[in-house]
PDB file of N, CA and C in Angstrom:
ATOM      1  N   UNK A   1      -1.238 -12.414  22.643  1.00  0.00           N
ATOM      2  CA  UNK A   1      -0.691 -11.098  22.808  1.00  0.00           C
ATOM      3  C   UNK A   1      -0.901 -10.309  21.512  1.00  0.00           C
ATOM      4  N   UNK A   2      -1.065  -9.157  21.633  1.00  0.00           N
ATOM      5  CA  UNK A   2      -1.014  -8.548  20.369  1.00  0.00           C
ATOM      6  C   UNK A   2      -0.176  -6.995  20.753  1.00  0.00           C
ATOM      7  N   UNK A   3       0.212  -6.652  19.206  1.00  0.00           N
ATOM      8  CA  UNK A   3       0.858  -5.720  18.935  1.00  0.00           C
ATOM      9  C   UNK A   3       0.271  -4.099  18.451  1.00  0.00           C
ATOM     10  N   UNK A   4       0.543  -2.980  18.668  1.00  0.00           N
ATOM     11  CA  UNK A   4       0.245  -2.535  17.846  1.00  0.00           C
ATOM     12  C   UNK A   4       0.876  -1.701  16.952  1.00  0.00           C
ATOM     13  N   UNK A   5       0.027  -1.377  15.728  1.00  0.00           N
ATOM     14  CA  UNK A   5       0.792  -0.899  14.354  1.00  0.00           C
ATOM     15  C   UNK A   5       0.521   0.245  14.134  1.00  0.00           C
ATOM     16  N   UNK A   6       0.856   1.247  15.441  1.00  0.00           N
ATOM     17  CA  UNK A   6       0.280   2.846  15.580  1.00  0.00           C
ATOM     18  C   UNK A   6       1.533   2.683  13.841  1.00  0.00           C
ATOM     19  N   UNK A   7       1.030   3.923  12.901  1.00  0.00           N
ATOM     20  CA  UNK A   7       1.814   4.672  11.586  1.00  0.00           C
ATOM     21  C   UNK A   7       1.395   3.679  10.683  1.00  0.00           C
ATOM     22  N   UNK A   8       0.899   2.507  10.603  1.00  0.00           N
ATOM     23  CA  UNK A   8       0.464   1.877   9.461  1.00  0.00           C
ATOM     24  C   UNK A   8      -0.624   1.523   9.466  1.00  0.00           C
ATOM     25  N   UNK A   9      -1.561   2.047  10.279  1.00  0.00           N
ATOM     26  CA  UNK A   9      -3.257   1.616  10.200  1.00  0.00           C
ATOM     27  C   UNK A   9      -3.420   2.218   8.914  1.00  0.00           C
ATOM     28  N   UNK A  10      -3.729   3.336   8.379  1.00  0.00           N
ATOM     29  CA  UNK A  10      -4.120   3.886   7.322  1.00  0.00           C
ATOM     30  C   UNK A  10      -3.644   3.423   5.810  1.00  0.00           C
ATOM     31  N   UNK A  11      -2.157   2.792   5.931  1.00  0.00           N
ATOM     32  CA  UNK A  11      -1.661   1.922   4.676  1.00  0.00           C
ATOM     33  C   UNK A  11      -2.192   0.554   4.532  1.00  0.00           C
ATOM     34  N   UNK A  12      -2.755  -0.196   5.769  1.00  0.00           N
ATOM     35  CA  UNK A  12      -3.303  -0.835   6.232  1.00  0.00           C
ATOM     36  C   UNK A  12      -4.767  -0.889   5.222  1.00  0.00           C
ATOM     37  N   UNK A  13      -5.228  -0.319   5.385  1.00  0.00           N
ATOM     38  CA  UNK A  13      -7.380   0.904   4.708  1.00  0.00           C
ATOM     39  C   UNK A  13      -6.656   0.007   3.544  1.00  0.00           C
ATOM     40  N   UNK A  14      -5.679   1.045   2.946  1.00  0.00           N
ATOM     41  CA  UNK A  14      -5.206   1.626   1.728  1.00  0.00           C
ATOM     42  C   UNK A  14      -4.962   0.503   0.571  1.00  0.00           C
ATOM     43  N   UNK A  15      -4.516  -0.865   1.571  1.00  0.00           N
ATOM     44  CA  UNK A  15      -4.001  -2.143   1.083  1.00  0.00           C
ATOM     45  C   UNK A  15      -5.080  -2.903   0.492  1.00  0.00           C
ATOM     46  N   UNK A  16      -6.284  -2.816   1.204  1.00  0.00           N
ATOM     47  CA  UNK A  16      -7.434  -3.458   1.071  1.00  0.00           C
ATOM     48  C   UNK A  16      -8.166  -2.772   0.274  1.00  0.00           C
ATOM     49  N   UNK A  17      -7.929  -1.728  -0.588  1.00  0.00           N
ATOM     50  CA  UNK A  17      -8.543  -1.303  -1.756  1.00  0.00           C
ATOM     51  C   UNK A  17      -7.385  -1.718  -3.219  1.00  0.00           C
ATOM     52  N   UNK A  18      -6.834  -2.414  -3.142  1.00  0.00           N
ATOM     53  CA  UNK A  18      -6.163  -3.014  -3.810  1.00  0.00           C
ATOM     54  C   UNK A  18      -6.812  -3.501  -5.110  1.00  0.00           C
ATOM     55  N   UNK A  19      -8.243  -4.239  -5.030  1.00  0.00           N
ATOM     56  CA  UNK A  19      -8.954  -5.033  -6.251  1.00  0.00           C
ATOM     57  C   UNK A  19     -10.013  -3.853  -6.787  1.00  0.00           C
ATOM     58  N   UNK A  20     -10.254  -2.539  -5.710  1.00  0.00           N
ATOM     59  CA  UNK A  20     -10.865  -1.609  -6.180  1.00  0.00           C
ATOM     60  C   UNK A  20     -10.334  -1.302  -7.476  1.00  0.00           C
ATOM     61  N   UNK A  21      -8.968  -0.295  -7.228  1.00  0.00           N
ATOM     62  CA  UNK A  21      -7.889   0.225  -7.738  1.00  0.00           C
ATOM     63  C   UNK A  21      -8.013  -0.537  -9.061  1.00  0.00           C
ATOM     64  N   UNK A  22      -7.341  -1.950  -9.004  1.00  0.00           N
ATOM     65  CA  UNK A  22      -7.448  -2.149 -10.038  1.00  0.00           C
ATOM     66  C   UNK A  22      -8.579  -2.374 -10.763  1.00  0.00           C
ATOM     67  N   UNK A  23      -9.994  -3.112 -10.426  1.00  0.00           N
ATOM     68  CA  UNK A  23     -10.868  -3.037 -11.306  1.00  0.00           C
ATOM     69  C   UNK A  23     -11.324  -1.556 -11.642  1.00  0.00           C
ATOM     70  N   UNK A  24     -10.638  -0.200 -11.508  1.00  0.00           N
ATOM     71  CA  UNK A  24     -11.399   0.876 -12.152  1.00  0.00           C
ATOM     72  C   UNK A  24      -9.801   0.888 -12.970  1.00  0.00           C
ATOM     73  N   UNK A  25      -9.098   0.434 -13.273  1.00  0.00           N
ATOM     74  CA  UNK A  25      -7.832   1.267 -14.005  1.00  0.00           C
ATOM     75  C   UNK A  25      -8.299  -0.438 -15.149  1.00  0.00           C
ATOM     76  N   UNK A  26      -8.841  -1.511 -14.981  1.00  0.00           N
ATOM     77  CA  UNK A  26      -8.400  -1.732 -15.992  1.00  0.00           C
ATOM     78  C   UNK A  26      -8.603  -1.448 -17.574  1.00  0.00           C
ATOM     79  N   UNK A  27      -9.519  -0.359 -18.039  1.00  0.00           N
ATOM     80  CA  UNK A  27      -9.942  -0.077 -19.150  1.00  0.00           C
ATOM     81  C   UNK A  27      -7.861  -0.065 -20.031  1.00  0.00           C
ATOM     82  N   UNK A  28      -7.159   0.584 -18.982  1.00  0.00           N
ATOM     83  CA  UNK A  28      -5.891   0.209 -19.524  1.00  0.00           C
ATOM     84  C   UNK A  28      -4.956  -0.583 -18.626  1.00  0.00           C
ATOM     85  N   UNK A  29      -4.323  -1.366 -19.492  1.00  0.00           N
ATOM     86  CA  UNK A  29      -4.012  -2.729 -19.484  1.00  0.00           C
ATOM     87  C   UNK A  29      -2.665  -2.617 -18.205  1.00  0.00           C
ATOM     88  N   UNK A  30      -1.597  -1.439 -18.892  1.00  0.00           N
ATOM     89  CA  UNK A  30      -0.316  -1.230 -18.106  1.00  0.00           C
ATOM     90  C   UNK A  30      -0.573  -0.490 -17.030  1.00  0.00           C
ATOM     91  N   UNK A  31      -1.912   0.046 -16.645  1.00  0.00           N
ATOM     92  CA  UNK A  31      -2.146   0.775 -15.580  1.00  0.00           C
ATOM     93  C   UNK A  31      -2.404   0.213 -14.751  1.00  0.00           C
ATOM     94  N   UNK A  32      -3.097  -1.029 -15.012  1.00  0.00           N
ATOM     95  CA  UNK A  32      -4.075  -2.363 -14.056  1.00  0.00           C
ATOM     96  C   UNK A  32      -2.934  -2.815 -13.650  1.00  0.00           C
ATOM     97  N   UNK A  33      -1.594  -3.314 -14.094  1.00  0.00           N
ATOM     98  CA  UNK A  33      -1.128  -3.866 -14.253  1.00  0.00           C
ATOM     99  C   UNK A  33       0.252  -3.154 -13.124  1.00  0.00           C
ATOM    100  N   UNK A  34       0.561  -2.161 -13.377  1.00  0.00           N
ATOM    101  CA  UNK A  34       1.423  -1.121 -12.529  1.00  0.00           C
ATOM    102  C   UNK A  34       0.940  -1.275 -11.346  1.00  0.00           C
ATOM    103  N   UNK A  35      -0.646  -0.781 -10.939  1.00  0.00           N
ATOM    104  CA  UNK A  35      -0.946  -0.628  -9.804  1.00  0.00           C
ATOM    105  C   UNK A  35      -1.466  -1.944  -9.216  1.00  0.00           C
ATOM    106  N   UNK A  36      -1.392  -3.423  -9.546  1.00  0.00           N
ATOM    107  CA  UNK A  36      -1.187  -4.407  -9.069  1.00  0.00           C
ATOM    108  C   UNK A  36       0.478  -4.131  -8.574  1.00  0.00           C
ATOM    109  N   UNK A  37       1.524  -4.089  -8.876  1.00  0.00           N
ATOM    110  CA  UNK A  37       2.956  -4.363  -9.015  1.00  0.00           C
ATOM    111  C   UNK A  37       3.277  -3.433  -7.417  1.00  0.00           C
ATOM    112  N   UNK A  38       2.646  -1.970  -8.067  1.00  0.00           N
ATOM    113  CA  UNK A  38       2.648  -1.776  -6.762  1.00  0.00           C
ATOM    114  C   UNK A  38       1.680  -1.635  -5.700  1.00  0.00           C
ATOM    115  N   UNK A  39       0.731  -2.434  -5.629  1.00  0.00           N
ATOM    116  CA  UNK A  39       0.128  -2.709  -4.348  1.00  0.00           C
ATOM    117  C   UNK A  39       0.691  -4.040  -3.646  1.00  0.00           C
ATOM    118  N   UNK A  40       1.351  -4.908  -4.716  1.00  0.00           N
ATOM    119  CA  UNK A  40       2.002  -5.952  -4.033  1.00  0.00           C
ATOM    120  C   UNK A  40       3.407  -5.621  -3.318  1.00  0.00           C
ATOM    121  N   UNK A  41       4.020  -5.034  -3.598  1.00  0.00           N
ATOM    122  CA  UNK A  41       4.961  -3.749  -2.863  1.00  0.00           C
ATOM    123  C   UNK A  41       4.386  -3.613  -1.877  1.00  0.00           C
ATOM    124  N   UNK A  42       3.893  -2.900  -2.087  1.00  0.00           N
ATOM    125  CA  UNK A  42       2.938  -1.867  -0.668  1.00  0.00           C
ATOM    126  C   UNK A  42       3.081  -3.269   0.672  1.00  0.00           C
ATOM    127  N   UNK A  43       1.939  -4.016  -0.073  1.00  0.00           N
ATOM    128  CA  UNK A  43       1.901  -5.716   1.072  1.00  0.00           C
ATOM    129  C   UNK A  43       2.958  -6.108   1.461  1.00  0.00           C
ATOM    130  N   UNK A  44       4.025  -6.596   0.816  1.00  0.00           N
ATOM    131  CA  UNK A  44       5.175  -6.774   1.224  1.00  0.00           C
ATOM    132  C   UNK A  44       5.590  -6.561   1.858  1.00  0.00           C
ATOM    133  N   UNK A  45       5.907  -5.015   1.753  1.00  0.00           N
ATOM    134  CA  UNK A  45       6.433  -4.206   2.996  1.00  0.00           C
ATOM    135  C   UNK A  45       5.696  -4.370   4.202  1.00  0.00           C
ATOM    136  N   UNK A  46       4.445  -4.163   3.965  1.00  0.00           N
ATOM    137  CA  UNK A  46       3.592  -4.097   5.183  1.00  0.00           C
ATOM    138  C   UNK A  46       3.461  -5.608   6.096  1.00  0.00           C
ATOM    139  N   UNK A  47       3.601  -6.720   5.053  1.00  0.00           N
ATOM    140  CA  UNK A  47       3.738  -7.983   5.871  1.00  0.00           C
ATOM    141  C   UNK A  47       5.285  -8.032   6.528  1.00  0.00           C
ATOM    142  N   UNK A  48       6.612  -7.712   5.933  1.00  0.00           N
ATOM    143  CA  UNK A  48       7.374  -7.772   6.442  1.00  0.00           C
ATOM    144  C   UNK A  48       7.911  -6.326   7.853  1.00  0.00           C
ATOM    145  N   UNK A  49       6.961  -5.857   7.607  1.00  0.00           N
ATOM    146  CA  UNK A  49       6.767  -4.780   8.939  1.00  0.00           C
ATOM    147  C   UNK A  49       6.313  -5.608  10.258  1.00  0.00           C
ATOM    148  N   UNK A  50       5.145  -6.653   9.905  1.00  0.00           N
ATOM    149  CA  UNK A  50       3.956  -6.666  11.288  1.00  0.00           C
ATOM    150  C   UNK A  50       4.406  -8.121  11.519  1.00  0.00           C
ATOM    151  N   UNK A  51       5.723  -8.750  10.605  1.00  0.00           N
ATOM    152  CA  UNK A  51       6.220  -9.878  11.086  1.00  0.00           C
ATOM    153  C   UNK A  51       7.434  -9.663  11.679  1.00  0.00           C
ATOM    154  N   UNK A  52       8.023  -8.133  11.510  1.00  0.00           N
ATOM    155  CA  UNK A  52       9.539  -7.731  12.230  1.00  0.00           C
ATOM    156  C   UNK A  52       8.796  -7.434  13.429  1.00  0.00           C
ATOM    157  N   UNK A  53       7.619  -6.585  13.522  1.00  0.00           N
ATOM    158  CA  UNK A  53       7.237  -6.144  14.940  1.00  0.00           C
ATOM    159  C   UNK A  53       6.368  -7.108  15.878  1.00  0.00           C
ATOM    160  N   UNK A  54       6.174  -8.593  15.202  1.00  0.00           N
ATOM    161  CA  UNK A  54       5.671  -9.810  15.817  1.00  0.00           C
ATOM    162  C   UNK A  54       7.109 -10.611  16.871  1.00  0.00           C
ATOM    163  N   UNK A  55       7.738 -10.404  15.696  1.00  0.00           N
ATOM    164  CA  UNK A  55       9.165 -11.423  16.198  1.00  0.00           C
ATOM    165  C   UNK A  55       9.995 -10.538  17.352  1.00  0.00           C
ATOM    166  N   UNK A  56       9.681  -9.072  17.310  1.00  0.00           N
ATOM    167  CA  UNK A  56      10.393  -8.556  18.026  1.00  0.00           C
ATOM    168  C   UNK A  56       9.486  -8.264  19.091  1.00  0.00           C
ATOM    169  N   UNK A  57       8.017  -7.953  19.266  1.00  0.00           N
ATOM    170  CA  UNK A  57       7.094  -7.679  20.526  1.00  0.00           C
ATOM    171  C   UNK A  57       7.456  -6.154  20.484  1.00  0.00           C
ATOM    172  N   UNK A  58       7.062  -5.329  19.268  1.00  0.00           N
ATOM    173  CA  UNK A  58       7.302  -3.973  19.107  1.00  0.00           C
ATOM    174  C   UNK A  58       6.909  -3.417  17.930  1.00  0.00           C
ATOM    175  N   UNK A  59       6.319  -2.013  18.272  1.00  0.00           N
ATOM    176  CA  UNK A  59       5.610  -1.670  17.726  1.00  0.00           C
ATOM    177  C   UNK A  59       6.290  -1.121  16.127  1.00  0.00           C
ATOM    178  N   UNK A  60       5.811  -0.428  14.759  1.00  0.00           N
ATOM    179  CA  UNK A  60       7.047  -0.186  13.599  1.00  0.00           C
ATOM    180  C   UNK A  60       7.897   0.888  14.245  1.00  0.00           C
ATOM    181  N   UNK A  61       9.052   0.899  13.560  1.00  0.00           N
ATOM    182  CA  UNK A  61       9.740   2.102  14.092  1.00  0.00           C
ATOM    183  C   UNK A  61       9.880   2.921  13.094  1.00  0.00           C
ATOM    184  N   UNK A  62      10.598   4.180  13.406  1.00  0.00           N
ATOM    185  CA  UNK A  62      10.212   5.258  12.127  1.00  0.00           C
ATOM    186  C   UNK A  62      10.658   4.786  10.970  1.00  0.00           C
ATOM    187  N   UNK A  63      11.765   4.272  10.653  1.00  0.00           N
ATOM    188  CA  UNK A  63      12.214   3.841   8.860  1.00  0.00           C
ATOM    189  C   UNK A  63      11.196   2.914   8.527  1.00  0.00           C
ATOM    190  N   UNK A  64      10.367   1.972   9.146  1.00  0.00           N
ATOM    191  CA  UNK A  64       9.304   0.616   8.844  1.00  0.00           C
ATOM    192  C   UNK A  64       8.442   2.211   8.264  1.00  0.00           C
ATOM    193  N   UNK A  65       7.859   2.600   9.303  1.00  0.00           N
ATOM    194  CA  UNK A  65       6.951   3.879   8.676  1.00  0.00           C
ATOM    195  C   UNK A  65       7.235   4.615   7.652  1.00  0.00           C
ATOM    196  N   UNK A  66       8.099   5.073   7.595  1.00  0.00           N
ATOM    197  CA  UNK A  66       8.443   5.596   6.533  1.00  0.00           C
ATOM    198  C   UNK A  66       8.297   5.118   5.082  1.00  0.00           C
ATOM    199  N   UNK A  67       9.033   4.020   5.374  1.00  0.00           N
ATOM    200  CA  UNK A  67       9.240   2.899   3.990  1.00  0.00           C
ATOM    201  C   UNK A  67       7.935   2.429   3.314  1.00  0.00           C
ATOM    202  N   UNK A  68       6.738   2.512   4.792  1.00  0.00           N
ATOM    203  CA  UNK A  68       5.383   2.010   4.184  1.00  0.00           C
ATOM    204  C   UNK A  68       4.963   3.965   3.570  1.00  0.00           C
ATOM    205  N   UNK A  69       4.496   4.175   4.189  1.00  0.00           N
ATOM    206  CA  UNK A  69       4.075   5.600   3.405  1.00  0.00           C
ATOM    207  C   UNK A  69       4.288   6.033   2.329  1.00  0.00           C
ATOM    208  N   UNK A  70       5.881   5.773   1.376  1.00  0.00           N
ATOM    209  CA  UNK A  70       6.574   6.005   0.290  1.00  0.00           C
ATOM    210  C   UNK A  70       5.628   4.436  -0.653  1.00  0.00           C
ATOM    211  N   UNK A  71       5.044   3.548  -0.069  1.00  0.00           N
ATOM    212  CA  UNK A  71       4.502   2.694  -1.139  1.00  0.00           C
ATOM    213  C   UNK A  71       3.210   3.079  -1.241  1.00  0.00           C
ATOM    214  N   UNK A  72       2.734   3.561  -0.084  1.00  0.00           N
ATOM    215  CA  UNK A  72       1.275   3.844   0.241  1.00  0.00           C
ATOM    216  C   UNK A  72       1.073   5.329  -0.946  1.00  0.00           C
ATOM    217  N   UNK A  73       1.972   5.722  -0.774  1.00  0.00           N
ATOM    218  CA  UNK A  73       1.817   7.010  -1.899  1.00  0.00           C
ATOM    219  C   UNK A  73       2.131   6.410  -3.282  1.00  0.00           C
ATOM    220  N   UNK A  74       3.366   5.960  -3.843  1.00  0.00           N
ATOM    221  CA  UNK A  74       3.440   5.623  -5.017  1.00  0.00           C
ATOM    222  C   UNK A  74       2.447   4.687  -5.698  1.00  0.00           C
ATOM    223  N   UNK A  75       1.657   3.883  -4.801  1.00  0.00           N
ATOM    224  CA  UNK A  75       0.177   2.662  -4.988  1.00  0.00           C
ATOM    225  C   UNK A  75      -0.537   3.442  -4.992  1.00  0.00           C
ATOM    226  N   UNK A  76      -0.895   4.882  -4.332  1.00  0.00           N
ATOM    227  CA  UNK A  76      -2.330   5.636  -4.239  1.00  0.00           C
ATOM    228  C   UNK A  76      -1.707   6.681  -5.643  1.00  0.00           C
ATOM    229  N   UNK A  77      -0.936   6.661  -6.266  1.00  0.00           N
ATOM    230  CA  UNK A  77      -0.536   7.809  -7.199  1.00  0.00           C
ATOM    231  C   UNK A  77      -0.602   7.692  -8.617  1.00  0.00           C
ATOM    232  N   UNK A  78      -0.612   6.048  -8.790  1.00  0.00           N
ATOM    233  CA  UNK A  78      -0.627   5.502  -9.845  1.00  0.00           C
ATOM    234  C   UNK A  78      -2.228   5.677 -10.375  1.00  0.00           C
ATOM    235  N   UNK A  79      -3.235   5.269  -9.323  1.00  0.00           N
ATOM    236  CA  UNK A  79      -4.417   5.591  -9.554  1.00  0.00           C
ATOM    237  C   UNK A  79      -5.333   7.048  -9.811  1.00  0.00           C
ATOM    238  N   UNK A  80      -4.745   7.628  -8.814  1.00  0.00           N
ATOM    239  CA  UNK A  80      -4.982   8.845  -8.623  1.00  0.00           C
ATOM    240  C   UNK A  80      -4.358   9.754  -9.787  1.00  0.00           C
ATOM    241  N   UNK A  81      -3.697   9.252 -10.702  1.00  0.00           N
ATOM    242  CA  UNK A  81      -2.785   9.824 -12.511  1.00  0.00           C
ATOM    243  C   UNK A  81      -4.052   9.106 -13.136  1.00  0.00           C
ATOM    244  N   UNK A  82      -4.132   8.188 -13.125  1.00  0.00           N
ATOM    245  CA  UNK A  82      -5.143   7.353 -13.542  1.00  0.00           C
ATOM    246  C   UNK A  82      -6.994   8.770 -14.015  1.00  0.00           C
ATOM    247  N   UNK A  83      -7.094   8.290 -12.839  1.00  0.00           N
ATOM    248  CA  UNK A  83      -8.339   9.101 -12.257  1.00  0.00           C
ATOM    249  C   UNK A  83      -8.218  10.399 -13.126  1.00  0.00           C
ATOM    250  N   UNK A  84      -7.308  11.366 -12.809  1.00  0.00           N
ATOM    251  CA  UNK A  84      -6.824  12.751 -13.237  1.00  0.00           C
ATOM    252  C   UNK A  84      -7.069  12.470 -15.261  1.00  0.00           C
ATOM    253  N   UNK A  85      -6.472  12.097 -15.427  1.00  0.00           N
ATOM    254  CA  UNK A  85      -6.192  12.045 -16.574  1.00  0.00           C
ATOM    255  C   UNK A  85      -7.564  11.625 -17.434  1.00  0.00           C
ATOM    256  N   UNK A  86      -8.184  10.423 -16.992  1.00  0.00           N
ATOM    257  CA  UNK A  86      -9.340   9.874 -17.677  1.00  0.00           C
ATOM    258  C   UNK A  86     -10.880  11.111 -17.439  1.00  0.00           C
ATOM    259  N   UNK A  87     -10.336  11.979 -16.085  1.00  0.00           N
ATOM    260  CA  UNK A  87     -11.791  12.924 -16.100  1.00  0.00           C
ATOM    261  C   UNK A  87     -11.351  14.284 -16.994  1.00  0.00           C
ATOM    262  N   UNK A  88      -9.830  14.023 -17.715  1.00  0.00           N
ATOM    263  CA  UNK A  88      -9.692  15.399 -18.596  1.00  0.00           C
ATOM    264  C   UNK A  88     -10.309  15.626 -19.970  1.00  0.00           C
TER     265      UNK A  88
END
């Protein structure tokens, strides 16, 4: 049987650029290092999302969504300061 994870496909993408992320931030050390911290966040959440909506036979509900989006941004923001800053 399978489930689906309509609101977290795209945090989903987002998760799996994880070793990107960090191999372009590591020229600095606490940046590599942040955006590991929170991409493992990000996973977390997202594994304990698609194992609440396994055990239950249901799809996330809005706070699961929510909760992922707020990591999916703070993991894509760290880089994206990153990025900003190093092309100034």
């Amino acid at each position: 049987m399978t489930y689906s994870l309509w609101g977290i496909d795209h945090s989903l993408q987002t998760i799996s650029r994880l070793p990107d992320f960090t191999a372009y931030t590591l020229a600095d050390k606490n940046i590599a290092l942040k955006v590991v911290k929170r991409g493992t966040k990000l996973g977390d959440t997202i594994n304990e999302c698609i194992k609440n909506c396994y055990l239950n036979g249901r799809a996330p509900n809005w706070w699961e969504i929510k909760k992922i989006k707020f990591y999916e941004w703070r993991f894509r923001k760290v880089r994206n300061d990153y990025k900003k800053n190093k092309s100034a």
